[in-house]
C-alpha atoms as a PDB file:
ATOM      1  CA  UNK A   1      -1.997  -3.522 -24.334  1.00  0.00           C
ATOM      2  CA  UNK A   2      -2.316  -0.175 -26.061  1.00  0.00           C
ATOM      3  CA  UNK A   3      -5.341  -0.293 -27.068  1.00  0.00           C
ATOM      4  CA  UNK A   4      -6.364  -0.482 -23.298  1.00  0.00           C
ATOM      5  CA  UNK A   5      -3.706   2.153 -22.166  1.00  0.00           C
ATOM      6  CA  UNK A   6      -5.614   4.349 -24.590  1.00  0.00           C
ATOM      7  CA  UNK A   7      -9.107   3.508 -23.657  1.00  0.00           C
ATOM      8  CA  UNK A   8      -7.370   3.993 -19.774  1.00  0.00           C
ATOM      9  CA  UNK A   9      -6.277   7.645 -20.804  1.00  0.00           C
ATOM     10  CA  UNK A  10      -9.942   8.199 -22.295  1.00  0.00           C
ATOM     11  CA  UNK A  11     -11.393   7.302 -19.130  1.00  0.00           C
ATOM     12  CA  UNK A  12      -8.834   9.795 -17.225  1.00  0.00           C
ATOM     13  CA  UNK A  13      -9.316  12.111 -19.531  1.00  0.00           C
ATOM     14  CA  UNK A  14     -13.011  12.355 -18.922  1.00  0.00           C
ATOM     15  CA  UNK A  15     -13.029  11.752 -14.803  1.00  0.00           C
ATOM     16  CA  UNK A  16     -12.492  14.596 -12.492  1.00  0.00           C
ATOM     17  CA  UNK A  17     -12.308  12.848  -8.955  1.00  0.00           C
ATOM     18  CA  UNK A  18      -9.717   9.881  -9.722  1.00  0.00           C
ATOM     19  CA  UNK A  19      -9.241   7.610  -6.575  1.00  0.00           C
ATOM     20  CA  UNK A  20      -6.393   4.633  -6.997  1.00  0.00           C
ATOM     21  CA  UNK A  21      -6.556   1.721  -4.614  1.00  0.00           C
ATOM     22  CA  UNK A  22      -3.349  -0.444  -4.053  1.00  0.00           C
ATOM     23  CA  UNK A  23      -1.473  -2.747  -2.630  1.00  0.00           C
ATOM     24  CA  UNK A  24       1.610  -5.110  -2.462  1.00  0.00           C
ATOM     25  CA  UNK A  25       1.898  -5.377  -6.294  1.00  0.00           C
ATOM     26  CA  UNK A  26       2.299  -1.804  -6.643  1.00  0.00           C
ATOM     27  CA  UNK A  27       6.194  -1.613  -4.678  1.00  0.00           C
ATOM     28  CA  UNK A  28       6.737  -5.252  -6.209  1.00  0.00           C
ATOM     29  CA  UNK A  29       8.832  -3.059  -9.057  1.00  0.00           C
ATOM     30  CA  UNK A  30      11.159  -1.002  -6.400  1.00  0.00           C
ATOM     31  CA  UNK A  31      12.265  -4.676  -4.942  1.00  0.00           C
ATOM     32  CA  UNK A  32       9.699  -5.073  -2.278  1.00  0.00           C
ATOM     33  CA  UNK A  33       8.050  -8.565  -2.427  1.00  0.00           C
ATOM     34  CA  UNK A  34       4.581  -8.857  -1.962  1.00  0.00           C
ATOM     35  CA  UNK A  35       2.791 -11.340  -0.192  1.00  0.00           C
ATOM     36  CA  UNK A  36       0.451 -13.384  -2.036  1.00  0.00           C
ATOM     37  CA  UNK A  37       1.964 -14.239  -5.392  1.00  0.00           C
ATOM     38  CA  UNK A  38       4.419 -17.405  -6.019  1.00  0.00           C
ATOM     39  CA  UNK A  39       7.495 -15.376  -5.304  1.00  0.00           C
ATOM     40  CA  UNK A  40       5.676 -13.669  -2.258  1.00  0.00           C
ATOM     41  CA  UNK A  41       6.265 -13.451   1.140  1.00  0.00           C
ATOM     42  CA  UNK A  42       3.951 -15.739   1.896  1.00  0.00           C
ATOM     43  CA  UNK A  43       4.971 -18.594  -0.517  1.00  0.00           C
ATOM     44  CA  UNK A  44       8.810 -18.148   0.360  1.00  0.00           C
ATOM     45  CA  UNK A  45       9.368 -17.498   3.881  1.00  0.00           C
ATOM     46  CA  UNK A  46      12.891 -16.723   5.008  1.00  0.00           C
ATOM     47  CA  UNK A  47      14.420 -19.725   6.800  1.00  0.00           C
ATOM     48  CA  UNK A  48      15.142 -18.255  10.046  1.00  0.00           C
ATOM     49  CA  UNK A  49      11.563 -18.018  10.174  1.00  0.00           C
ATOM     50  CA  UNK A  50      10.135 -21.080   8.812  1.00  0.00           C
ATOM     51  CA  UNK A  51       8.337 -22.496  11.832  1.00  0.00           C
ATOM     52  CA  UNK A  52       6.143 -19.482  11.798  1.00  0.00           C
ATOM     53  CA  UNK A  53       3.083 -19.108   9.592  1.00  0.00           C
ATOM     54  CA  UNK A  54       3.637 -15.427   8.393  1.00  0.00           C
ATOM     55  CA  UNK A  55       0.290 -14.091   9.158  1.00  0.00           C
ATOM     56  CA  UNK A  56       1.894 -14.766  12.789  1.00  0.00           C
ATOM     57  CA  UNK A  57       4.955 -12.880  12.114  1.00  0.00           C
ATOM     58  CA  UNK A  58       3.022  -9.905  11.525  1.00  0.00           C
ATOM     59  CA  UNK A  59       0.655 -10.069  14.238  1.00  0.00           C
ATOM     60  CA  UNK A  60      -0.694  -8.141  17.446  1.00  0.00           C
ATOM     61  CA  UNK A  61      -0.283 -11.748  19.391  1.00  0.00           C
ATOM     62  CA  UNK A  62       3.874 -12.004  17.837  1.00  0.00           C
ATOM     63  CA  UNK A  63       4.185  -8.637  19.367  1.00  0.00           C
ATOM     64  CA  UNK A  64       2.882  -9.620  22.870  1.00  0.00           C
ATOM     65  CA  UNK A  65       4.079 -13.189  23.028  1.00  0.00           C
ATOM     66  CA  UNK A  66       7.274 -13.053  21.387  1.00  0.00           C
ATOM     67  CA  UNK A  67       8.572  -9.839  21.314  1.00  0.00           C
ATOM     68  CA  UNK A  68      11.908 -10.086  20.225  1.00  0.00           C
ATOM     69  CA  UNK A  69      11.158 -12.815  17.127  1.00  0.00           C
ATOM     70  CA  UNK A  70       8.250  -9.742  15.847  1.00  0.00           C
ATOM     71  CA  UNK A  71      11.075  -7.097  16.334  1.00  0.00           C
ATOM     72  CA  UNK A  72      14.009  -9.208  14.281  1.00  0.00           C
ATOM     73  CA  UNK A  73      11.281 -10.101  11.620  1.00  0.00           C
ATOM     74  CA  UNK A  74      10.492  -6.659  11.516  1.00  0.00           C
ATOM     75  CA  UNK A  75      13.804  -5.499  10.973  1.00  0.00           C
ATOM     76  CA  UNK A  76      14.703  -8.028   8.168  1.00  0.00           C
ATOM     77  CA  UNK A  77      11.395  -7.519   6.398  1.00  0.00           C
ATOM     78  CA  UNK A  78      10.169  -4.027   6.992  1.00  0.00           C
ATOM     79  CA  UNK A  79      13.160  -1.874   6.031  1.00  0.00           C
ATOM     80  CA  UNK A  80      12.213   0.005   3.565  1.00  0.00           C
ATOM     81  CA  UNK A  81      14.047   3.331   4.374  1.00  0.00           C
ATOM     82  CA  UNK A  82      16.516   2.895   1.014  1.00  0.00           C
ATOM     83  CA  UNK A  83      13.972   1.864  -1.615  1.00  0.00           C
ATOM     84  CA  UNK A  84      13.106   4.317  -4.505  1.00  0.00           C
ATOM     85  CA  UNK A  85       9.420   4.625  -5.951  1.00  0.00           C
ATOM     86  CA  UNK A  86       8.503   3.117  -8.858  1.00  0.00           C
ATOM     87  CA  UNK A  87       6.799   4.545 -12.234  1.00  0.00           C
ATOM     88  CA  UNK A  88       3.526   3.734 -10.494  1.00  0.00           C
ATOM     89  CA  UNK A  89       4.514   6.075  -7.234  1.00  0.00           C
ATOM     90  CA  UNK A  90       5.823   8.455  -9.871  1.00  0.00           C
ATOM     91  CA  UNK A  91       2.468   9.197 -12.416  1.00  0.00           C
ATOM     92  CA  UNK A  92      -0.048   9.164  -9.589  1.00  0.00           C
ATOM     93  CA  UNK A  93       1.819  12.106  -7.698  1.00  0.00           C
ATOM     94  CA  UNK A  94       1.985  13.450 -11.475  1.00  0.00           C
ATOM     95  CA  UNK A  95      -1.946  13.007 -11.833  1.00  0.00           C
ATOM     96  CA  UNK A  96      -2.555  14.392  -8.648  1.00  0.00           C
ATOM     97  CA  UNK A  97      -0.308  17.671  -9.459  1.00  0.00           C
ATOM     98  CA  UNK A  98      -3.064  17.908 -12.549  1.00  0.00           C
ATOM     99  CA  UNK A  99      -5.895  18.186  -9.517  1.00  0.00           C
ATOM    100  CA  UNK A 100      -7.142  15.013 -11.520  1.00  0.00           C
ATOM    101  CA  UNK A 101      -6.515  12.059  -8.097  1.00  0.00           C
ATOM    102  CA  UNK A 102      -8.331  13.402  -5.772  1.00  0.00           C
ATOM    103  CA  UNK A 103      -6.501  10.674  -3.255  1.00  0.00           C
ATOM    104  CA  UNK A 104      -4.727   7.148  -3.253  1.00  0.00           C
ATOM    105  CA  UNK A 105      -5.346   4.753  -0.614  1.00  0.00           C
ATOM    106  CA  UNK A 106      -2.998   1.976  -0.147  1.00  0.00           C
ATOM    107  CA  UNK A 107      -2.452  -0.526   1.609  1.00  0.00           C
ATOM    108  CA  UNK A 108       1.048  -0.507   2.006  1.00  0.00           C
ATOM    109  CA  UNK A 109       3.488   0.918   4.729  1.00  0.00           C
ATOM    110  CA  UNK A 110       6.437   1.797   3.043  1.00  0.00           C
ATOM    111  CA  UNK A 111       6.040   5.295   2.428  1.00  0.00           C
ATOM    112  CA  UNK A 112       6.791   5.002  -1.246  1.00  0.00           C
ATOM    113  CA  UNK A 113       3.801   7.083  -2.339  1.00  0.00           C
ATOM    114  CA  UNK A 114       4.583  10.093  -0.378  1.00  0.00           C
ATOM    115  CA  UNK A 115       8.725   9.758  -1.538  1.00  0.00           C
ATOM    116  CA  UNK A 116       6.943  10.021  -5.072  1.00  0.00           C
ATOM    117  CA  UNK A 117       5.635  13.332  -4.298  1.00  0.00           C
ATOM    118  CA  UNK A 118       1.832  12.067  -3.361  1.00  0.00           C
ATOM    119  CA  UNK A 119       0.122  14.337  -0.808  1.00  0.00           C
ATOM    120  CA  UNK A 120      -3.466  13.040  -0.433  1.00  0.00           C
ATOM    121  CA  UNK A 121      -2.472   9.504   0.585  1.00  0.00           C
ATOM    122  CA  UNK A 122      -4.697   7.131   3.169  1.00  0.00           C
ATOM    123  CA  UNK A 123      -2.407   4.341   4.663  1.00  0.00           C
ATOM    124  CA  UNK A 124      -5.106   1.787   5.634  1.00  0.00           C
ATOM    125  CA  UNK A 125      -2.202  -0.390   7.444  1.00  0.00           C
ATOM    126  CA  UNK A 126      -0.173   2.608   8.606  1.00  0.00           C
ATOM    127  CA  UNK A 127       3.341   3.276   7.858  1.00  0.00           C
ATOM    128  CA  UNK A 128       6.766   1.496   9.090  1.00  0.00           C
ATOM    129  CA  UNK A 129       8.046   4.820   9.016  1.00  0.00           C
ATOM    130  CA  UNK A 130       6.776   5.814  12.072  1.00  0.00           C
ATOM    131  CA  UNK A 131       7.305   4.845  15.711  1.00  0.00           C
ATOM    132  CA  UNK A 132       5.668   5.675  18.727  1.00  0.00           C
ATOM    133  CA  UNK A 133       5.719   4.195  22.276  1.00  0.00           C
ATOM    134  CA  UNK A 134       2.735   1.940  22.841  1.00  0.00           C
ATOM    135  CA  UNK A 135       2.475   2.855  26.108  1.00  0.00           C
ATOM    136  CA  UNK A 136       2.898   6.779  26.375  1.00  0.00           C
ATOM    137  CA  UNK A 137       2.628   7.598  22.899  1.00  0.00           C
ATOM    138  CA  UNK A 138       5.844   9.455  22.826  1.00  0.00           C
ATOM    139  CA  UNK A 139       6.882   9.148  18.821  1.00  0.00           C
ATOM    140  CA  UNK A 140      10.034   8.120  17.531  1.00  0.00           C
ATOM    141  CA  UNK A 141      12.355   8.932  14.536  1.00  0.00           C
ATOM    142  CA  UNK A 142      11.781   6.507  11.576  1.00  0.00           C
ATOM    143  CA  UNK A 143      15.069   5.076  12.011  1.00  0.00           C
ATOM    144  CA  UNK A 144      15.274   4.299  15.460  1.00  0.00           C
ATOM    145  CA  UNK A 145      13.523   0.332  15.497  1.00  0.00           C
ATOM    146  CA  UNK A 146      16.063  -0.151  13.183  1.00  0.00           C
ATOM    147  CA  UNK A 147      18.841   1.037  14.570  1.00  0.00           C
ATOM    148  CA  UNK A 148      18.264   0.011  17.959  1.00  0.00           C
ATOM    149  CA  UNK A 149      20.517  -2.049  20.209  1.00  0.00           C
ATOM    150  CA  UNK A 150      17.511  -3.227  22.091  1.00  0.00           C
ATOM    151  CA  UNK A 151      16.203  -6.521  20.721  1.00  0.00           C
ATOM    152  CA  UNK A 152      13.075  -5.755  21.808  1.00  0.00           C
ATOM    153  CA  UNK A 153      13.067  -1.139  22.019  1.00  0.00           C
ATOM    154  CA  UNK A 154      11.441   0.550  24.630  1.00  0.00           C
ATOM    155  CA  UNK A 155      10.876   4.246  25.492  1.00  0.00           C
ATOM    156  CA  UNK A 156      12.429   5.656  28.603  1.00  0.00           C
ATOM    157  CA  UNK A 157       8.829   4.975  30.346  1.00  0.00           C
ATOM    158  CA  UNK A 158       9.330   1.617  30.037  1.00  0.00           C
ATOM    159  CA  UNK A 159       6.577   0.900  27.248  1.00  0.00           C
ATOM    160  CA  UNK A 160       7.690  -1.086  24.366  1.00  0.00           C
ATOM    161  CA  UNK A 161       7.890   1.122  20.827  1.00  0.00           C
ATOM    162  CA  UNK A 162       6.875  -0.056  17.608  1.00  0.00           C
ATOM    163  CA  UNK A 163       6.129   0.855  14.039  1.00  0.00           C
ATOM    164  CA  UNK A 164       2.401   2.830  13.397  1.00  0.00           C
ATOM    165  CA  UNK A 165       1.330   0.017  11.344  1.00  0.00           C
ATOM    166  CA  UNK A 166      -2.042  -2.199  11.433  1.00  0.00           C
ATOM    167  CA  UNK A 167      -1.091  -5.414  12.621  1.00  0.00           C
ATOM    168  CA  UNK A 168      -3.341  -8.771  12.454  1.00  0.00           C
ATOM    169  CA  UNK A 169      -6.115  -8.820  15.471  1.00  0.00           C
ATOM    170  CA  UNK A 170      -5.623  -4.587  15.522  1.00  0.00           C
ATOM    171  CA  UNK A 171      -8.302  -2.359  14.221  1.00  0.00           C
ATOM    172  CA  UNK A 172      -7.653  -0.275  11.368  1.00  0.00           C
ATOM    173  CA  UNK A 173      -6.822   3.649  12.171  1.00  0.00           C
ATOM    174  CA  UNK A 174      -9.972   5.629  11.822  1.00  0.00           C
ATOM    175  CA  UNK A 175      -8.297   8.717  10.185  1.00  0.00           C
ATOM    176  CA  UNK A 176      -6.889   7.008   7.268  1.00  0.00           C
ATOM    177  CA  UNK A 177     -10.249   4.854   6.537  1.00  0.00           C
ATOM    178  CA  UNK A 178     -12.897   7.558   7.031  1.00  0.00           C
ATOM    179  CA  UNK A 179     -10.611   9.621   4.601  1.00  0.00           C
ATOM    180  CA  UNK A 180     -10.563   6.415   2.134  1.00  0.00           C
ATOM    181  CA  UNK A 181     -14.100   5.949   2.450  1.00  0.00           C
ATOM    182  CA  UNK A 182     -15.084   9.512   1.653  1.00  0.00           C
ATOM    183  CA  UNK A 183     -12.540   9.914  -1.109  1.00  0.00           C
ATOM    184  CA  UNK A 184     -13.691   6.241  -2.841  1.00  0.00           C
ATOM    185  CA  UNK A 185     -17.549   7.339  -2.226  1.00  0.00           C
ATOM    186  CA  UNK A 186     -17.031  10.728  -4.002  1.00  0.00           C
ATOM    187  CA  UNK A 187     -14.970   9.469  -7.088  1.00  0.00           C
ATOM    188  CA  UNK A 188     -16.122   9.198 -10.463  1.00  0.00           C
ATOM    189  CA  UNK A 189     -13.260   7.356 -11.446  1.00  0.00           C
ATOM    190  CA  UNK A 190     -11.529   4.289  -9.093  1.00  0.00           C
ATOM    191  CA  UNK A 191      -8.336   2.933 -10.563  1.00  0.00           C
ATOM    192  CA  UNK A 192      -7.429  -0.588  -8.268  1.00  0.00           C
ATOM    193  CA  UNK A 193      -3.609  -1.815  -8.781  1.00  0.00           C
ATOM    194  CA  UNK A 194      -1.177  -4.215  -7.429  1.00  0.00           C
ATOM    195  CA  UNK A 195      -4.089  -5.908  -4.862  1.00  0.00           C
ATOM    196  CA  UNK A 196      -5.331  -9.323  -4.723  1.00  0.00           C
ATOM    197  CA  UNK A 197      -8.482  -7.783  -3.054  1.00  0.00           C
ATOM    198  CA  UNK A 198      -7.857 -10.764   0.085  1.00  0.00           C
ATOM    199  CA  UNK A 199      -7.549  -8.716   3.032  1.00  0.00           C
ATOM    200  CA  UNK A 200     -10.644  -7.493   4.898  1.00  0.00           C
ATOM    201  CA  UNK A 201     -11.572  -5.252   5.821  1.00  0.00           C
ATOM    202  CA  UNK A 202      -9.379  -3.219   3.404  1.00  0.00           C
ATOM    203  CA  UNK A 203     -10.873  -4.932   0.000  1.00  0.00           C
ATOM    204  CA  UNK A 204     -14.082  -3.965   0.787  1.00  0.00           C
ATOM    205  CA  UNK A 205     -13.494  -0.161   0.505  1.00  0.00           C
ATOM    206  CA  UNK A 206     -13.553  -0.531  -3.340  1.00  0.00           C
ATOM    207  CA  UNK A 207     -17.716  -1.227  -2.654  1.00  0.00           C
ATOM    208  CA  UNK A 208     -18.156   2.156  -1.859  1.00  0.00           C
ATOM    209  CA  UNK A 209     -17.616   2.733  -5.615  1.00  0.00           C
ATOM    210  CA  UNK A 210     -20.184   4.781  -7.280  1.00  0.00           C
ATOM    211  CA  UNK A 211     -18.904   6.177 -10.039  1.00  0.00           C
ATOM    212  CA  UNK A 212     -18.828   5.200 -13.712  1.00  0.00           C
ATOM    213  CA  UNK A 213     -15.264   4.388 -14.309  1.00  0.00           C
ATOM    214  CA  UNK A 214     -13.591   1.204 -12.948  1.00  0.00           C
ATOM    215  CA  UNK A 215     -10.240   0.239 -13.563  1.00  0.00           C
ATOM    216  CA  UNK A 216      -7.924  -2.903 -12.598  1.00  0.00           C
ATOM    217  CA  UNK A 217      -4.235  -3.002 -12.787  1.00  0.00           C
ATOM    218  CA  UNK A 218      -2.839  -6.296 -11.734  1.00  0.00           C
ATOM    219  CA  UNK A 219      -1.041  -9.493 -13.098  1.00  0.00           C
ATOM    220  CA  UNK A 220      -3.785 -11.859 -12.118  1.00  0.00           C
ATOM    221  CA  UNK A 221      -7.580 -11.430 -12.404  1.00  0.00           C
ATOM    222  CA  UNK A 222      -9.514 -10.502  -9.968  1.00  0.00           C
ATOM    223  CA  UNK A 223     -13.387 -11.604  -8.655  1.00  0.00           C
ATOM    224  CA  UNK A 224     -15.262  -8.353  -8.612  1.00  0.00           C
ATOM    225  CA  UNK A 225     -18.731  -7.841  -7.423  1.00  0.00           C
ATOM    226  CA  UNK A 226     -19.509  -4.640  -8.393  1.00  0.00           C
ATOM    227  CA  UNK A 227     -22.009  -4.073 -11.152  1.00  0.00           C
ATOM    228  CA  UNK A 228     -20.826  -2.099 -14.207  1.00  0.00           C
ATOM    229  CA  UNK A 229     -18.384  -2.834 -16.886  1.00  0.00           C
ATOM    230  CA  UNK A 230     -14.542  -3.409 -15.858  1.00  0.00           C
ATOM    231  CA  UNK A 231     -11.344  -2.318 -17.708  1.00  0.00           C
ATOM    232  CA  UNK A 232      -9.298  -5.167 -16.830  1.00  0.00           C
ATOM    233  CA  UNK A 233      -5.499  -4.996 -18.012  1.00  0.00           C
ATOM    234  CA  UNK A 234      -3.492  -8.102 -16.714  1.00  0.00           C
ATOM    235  CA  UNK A 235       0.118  -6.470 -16.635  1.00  0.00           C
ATOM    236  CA  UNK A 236       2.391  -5.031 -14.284  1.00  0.00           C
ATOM    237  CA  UNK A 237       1.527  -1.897 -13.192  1.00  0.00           C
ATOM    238  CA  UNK A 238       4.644   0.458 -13.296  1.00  0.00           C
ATOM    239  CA  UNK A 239       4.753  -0.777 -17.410  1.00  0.00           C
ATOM    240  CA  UNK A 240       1.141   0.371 -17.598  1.00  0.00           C
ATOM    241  CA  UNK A 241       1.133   3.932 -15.754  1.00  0.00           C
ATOM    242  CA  UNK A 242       5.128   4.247 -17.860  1.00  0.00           C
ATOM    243  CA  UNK A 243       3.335   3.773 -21.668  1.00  0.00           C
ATOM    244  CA  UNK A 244       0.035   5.828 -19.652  1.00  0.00           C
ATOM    245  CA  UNK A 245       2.702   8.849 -19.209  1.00  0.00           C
ATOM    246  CA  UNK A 246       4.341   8.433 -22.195  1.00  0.00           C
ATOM    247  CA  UNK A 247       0.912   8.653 -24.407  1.00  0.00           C
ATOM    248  CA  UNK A 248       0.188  12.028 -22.478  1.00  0.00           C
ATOM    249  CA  UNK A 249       4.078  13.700 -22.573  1.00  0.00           C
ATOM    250  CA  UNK A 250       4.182  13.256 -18.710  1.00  0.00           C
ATOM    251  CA  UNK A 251       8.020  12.850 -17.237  1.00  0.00           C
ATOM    252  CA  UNK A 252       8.602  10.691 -14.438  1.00  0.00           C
ATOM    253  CA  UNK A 253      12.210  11.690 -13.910  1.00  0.00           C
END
């Protein structure tokens, strides 16, 4: 692997608009499972929910149909108010400090790369760190789904509130992917970690790629369609970006 965590640092060292794309696989290393791989979400579903097909679980129709099994999933499987970030979390808000990332866009909710220290971040899916009432829009503290009696919370107008994340059947918000697709479009350098590339329409940002360097992070391969020459380095990503700092005397304490 050095050899490629050199030839990575070459290509960083040489871009000056760096854009990283993630997803699951990047929080996999603070103790978040992800949802795709044989230990995943997916793959092992928690038995109080095993007559529901997960994609279900985290659904716009769960929310409207059955309220209170989406909120007591939710609260099991979303709470990530105690985890730490992760070496990953920790370069990329050192890269960006050097004005080298330009943005990361993720598709995770957990609010890890901002607890790094990330400013320029595009959550595709939102964040489960925010709550808003769906029917006034009144917002909530980050804590309060969590900590609510309520099985099923709702705001003193009588609408029901809930996380500001992307749900199955929900559009995505058009802040966070006009910002992804401007920042992607104008890089010259797109580093793509932790994703299995699955879920549309979020995997096919990375086509608005025109730049020369292209980089994938993850454990498993992945089927790219883009024409030009991939580094591909099949390990996990926190071990890449910790040997990545430690070639170029960056701390991530």
């Amino acid at each position: 692997m050095d050899d490629k965590i050199k030839q990575l640092q070459a290509m960083i060292d040489e871009s000056e608009r760096v854009v990283f794309f993630g997803g699951a696989g990047v929080s996999t290393e603070s103790g978040i499972p992800d949802f795709r791989s044989k230990d995943g979400l997916y793959n092992k579903p928690d038995v109080n929910f095993a007559q529901y097909q997960p994609e279900y679980l985290l659904s716009h129709s769960c929310l409207v149909r059955e309220p209170e099994v989406y909120f007591e999933f939710h609260r099991q499987k979303m709470d990530t108010r105690k985890v730490e970030p992760n070496a990953a979390h920790k370069y990329l808000a050192k890269l960006e400090e050097t004005g080298k990332l330009i943005g990361v866009v993720t598709q995770n909710i957990d609010g890890l790369h901002q607890k790094a220290g990330s400013k320029k971040v595009y959550e595709i899916h939102g964040s489960a760190l925010r709550n808003y009432c769906s029917k006034c829009g009144k917002e909530y503290p980050e804590d309060y789904i969590f900590e609510s009696k309520e099985p099923v919370p709702h705001c003193s107008c009588g609408g029901v509130i809930r996380a500001d994340i992307t749900l199955y059947e929900e559009s995505l918000p058009d802040e966070a992917v006009s910002g992804a697709v401007r920042a992607i479009s104008t890089a010259d350098m797109l580093i793509i970690g932790g994703t299995s590339l699955t879920v549309y329409p979020a995997a096919g940002f990375v086509n608005y790629f025109r730049g020369k360097n292209l980089v994938v992070i993850n454990r498993d391969p992945l089927n790219l369609r883009i024409g030009q020459d991939v580094l591909m380095i099949q390990e996990k990503i926190g071990e890449v970006f910790t040997k990545l700092a430690e070639l170029q005397n960056i701390s991530l304490d």
